[in-house]
Protein backbone atom coordinates (compact mmCIF):
# COMPACT_ATOMS: atom_id res chain seq x y z
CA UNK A 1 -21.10 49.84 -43.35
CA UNK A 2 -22.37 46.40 -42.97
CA UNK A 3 -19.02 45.76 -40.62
CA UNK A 4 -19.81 48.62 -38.53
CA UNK A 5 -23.68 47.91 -38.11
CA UNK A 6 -23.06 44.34 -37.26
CA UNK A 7 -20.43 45.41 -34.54
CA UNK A 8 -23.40 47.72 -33.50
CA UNK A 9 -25.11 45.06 -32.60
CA UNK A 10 -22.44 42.87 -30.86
CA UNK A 11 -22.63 39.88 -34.22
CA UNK A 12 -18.75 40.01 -34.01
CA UNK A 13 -18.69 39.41 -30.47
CA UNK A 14 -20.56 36.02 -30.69
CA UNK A 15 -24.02 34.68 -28.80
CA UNK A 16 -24.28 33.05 -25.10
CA UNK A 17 -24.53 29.73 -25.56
CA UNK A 18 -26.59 27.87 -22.73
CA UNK A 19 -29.59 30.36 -22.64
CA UNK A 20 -30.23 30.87 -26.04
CA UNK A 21 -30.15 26.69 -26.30
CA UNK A 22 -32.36 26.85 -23.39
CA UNK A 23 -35.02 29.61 -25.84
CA UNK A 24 -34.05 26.55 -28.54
CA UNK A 25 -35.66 24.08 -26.44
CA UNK A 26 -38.50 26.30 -25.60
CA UNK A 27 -38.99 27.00 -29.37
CA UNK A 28 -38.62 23.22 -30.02
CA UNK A 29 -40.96 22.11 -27.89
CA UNK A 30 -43.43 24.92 -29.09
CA UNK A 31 -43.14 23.51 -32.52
CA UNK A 32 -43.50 20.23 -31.43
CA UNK A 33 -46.83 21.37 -29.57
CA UNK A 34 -48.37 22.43 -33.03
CA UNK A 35 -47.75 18.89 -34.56
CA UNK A 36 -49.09 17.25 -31.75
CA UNK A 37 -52.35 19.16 -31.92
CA UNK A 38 -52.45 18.53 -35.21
CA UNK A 39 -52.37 14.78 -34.54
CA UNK A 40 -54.89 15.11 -31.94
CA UNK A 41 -52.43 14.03 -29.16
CA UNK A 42 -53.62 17.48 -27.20
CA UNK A 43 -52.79 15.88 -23.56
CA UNK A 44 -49.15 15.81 -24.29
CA UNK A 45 -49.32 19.04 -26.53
CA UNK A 46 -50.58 20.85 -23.33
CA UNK A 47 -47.87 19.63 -21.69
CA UNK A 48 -45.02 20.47 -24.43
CA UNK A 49 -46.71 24.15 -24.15
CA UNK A 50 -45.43 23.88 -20.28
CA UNK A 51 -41.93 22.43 -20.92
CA UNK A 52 -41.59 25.62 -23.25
CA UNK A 53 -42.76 27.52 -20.20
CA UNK A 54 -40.22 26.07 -17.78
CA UNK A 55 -37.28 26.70 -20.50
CA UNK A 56 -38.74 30.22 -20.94
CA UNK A 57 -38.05 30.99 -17.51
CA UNK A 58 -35.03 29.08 -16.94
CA UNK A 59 -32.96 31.12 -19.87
CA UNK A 60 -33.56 34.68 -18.73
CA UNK A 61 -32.94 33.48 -15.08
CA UNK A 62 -29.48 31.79 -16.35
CA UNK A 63 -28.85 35.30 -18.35
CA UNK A 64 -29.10 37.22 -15.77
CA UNK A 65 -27.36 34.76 -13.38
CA UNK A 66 -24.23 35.16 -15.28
CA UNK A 67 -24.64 38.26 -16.57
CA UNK A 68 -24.91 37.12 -20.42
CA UNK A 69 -28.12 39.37 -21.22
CA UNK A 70 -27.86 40.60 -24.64
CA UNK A 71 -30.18 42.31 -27.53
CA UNK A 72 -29.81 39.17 -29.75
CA UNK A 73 -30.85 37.02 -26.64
CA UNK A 74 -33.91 39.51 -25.98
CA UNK A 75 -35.33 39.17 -29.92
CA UNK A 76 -34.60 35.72 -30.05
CA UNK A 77 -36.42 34.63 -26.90
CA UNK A 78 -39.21 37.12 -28.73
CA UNK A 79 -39.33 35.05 -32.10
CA UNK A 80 -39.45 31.81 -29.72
CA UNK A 81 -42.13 32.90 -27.83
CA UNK A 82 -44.31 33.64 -30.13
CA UNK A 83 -44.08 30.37 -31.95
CA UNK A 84 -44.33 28.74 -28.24
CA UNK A 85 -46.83 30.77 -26.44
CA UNK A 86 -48.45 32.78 -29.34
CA UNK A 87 -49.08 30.42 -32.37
CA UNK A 88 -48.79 27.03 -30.60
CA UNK A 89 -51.31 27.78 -27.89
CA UNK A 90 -53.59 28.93 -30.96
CA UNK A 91 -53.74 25.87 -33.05
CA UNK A 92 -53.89 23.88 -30.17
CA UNK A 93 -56.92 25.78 -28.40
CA UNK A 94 -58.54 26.05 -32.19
CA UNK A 95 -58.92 22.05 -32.53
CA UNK A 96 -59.76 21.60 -28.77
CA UNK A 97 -62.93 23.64 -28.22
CA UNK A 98 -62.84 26.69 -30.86
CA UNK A 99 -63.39 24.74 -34.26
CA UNK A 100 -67.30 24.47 -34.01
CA UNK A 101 -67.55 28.31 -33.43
CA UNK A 102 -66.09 28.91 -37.37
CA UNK A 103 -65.01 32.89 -38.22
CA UNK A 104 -65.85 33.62 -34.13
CA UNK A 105 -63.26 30.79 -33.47
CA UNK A 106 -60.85 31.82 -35.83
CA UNK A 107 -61.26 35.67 -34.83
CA UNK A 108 -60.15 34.33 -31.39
CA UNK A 109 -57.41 33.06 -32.00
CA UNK A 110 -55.83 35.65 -34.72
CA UNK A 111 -56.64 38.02 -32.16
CA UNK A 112 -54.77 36.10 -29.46
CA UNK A 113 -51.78 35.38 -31.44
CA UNK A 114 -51.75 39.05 -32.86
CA UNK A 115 -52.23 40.72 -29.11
CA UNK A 116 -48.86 38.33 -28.05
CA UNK A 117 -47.16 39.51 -30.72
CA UNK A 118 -47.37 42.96 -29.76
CA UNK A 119 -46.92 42.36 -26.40
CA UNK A 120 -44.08 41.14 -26.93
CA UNK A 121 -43.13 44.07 -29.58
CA UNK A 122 -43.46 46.45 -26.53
CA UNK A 123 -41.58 44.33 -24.19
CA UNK A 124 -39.03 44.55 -26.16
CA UNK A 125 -39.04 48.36 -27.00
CA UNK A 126 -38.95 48.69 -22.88
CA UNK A 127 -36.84 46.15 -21.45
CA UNK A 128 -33.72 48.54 -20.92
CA UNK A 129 -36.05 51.28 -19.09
CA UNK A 130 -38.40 48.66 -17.29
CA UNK A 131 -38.88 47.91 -14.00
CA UNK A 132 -37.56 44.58 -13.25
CA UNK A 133 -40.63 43.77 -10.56
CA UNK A 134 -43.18 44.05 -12.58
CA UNK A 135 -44.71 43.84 -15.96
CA UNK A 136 -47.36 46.23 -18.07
CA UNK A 137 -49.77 43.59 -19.56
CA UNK A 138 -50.06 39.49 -19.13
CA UNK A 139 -46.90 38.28 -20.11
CA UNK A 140 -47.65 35.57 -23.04
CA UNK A 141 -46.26 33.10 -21.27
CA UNK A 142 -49.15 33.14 -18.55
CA UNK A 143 -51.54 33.34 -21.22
CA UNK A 144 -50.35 30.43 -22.66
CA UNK A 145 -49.70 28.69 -19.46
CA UNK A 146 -53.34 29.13 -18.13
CA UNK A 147 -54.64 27.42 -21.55
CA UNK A 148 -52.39 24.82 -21.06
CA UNK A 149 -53.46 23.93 -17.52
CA UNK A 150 -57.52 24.97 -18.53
CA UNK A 151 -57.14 22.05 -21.01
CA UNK A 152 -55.35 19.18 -18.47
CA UNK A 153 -57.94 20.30 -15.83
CA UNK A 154 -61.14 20.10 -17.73
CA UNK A 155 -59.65 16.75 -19.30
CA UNK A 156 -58.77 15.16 -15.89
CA UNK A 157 -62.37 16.29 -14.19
CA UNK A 158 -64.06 15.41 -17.42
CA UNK A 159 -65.84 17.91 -18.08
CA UNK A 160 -68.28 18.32 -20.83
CA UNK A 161 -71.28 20.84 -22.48
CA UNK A 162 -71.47 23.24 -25.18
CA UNK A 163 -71.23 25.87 -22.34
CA UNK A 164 -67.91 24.86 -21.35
CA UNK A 165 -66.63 25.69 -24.73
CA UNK A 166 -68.30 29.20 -25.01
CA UNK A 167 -66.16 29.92 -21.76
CA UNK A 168 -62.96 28.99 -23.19
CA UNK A 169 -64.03 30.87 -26.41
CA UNK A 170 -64.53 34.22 -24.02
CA UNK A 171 -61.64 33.56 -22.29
CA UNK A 172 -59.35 33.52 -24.99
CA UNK A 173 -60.47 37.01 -25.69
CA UNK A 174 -59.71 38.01 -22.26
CA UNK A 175 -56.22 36.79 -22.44
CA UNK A 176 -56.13 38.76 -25.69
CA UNK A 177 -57.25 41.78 -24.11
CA UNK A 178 -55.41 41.09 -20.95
CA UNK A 179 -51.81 40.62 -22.84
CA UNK A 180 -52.12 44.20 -24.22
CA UNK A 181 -53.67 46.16 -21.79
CA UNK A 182 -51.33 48.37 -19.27
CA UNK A 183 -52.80 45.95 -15.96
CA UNK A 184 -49.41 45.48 -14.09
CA UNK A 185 -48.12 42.25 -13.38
CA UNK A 186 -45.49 40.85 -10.91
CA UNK A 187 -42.26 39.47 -12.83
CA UNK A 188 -40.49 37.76 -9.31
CA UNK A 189 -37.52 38.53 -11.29
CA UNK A 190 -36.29 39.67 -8.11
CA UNK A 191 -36.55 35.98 -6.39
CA UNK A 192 -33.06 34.52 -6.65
CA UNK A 193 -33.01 30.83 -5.72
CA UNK A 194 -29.42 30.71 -4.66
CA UNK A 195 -29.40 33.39 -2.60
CA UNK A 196 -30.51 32.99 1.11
CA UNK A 197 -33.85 32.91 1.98
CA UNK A 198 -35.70 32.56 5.51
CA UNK A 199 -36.10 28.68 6.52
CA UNK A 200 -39.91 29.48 6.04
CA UNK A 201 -38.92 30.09 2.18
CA UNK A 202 -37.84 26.94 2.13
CA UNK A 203 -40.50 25.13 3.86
CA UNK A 204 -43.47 26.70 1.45
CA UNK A 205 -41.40 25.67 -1.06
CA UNK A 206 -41.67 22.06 -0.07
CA UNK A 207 -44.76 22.10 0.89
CA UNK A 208 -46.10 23.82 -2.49
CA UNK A 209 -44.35 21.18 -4.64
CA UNK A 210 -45.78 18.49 -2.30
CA UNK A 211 -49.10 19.58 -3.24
CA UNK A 212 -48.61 20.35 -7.00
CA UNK A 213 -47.50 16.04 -7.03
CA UNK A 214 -50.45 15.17 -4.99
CA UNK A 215 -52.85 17.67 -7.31
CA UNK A 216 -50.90 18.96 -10.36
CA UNK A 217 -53.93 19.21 -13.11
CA UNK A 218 -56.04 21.30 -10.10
CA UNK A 219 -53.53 23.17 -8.45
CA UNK A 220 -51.43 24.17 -11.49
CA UNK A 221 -55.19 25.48 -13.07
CA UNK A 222 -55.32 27.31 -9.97
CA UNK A 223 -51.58 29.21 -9.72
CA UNK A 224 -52.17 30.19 -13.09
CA UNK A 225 -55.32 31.38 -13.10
CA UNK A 226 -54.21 33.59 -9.69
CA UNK A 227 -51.76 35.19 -11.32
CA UNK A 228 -54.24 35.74 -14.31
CA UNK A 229 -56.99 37.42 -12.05
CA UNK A 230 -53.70 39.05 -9.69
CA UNK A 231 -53.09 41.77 -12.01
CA UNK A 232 -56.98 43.23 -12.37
CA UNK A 233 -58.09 42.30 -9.03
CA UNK A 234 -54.81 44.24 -7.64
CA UNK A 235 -55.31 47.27 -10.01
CA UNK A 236 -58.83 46.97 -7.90
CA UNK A 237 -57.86 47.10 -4.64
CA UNK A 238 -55.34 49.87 -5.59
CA UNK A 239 -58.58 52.17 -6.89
CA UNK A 240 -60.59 51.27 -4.11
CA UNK A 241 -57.77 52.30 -1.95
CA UNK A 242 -56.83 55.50 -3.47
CA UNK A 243 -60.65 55.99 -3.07
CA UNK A 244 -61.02 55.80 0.46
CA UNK A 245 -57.51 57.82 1.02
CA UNK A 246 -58.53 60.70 -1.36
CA UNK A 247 -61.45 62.03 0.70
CA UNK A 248 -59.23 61.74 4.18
CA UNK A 249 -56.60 64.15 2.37
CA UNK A 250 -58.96 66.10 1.57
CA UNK A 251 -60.83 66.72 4.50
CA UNK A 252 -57.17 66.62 6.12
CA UNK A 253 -56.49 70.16 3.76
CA UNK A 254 -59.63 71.55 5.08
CA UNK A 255 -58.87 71.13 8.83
CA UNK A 256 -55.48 72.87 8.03
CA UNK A 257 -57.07 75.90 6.42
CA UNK A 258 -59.46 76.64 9.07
């Protein structure tokens, strides 16, 4: 029975190698996040936080590449990202700004860490039936990205007050909210880097990583918090536009009946 259920799941066939080392090296540096916010060294644990990003991205992009997608990949890259994006992010926003708050600190980020992990538990129920172009909910790696770049920019600009920290307490609760709500998101699953593009591709391309070297604690800050605010400012527009369309159908019917 135990034969059968493990060839159910594809055990005897073996793992993919290179992109579950690359969700490895995301968990790794996730882990090696929490120890460095528990040393104090936050700088470079905001910046471990993004290495996990990049390998988070990287591995499904190389399983898909070469076609090497499996359900152990999917849970595993789960599991990792919740120690990378969920709990890491957590300790390390706890001992930046949260720890003078007390039980409303600590309420923040149980609540974050608990909303990622059921993100991530419905991810995973839908990723055979979901559309590759989008996602329902803030993945956790935004969420954990945006903290990661609040942090480097408030450091770099030096910013201070007891106000600053009741906005990153608030926003933490956001992100909480915004992981598990059904706001869509785009995935750009769909941009393939090796395929080819239109020159102009190319030269935004330049241009934006021109800027990110020039700027990167400001202008990372900023791409992540537009893709934070994309999802409920385009779930906006879309009402707003399905308002003003509504009333032309409408009066559209009425010209047709009489």
């Amino acid at each position: 029975m135990m034969r059968a259920k493990r060839e159910k799941l594809g055990w005897k066939r073996g793992v993919y190698i290179l992109p579950n080392l690359l969700t490895t090296c995301s968990l790794y540096l996730g882990l090696y996040s929490i120890v460095l916010s528990i040393k104090g060294d936050l700088y470079n644990a905001a910046i471990a936080i993004l290495g996990a990003v990049v390998f988070d991205g990287v591995d499904g992009r190389i399983a898909r590449f070469t076609n090497s997608t499996s359900r152990f990949g999917v849970e595993y890259d789960s599991l990792a990202d919740l120690v990378s994006f969920g709990i890491a992010p957590s300790i390390f926003v706890y001992i930046w700004a949260l720890k003078p708050y007390g039980r409303w600190g600590w309420a923040a980020i149980f609540l974050y860490t608990a909303c990622g992990a059921l993100r991530l538990a419905r991810f995973n129920v839908q990723f055979y039936t979901s559309e590759s172009k989008g996602f329902r909910g803030l993945p956790i790696p935004a969420a954990a990205s945006f903290i990661a770049t609040m942090y480097l920019f408030v450091n770099h600009f030096k910013l201070s007050g007891q106000f600053r920290y009741l906005i990153i307490l608030v926003t933490i609760y956001v992100l909480a909210f915004l992981m598990v709500s059904s706001i869509r998101y785009h995935s750009f699953k769909d941009f393939q880097l090796l395929r080819k593009k239109p020159f102009e591709t190319l030269v935004a391309l330049v241009l934006l990583i021109f800027i990110i070297v020039a700027e990167p604690y400001l202008i990372l800050f900023i791409i992540s918090s537009l893709y934070v605010i994309s999802g409920p400012a385009e779930g906006i527009i879309r009402l707003l536009w399905k308002g003003r369309t509504l009333p032309k159908k409408v009066l559209e019917r009425r010209d047709l009946t009489n």
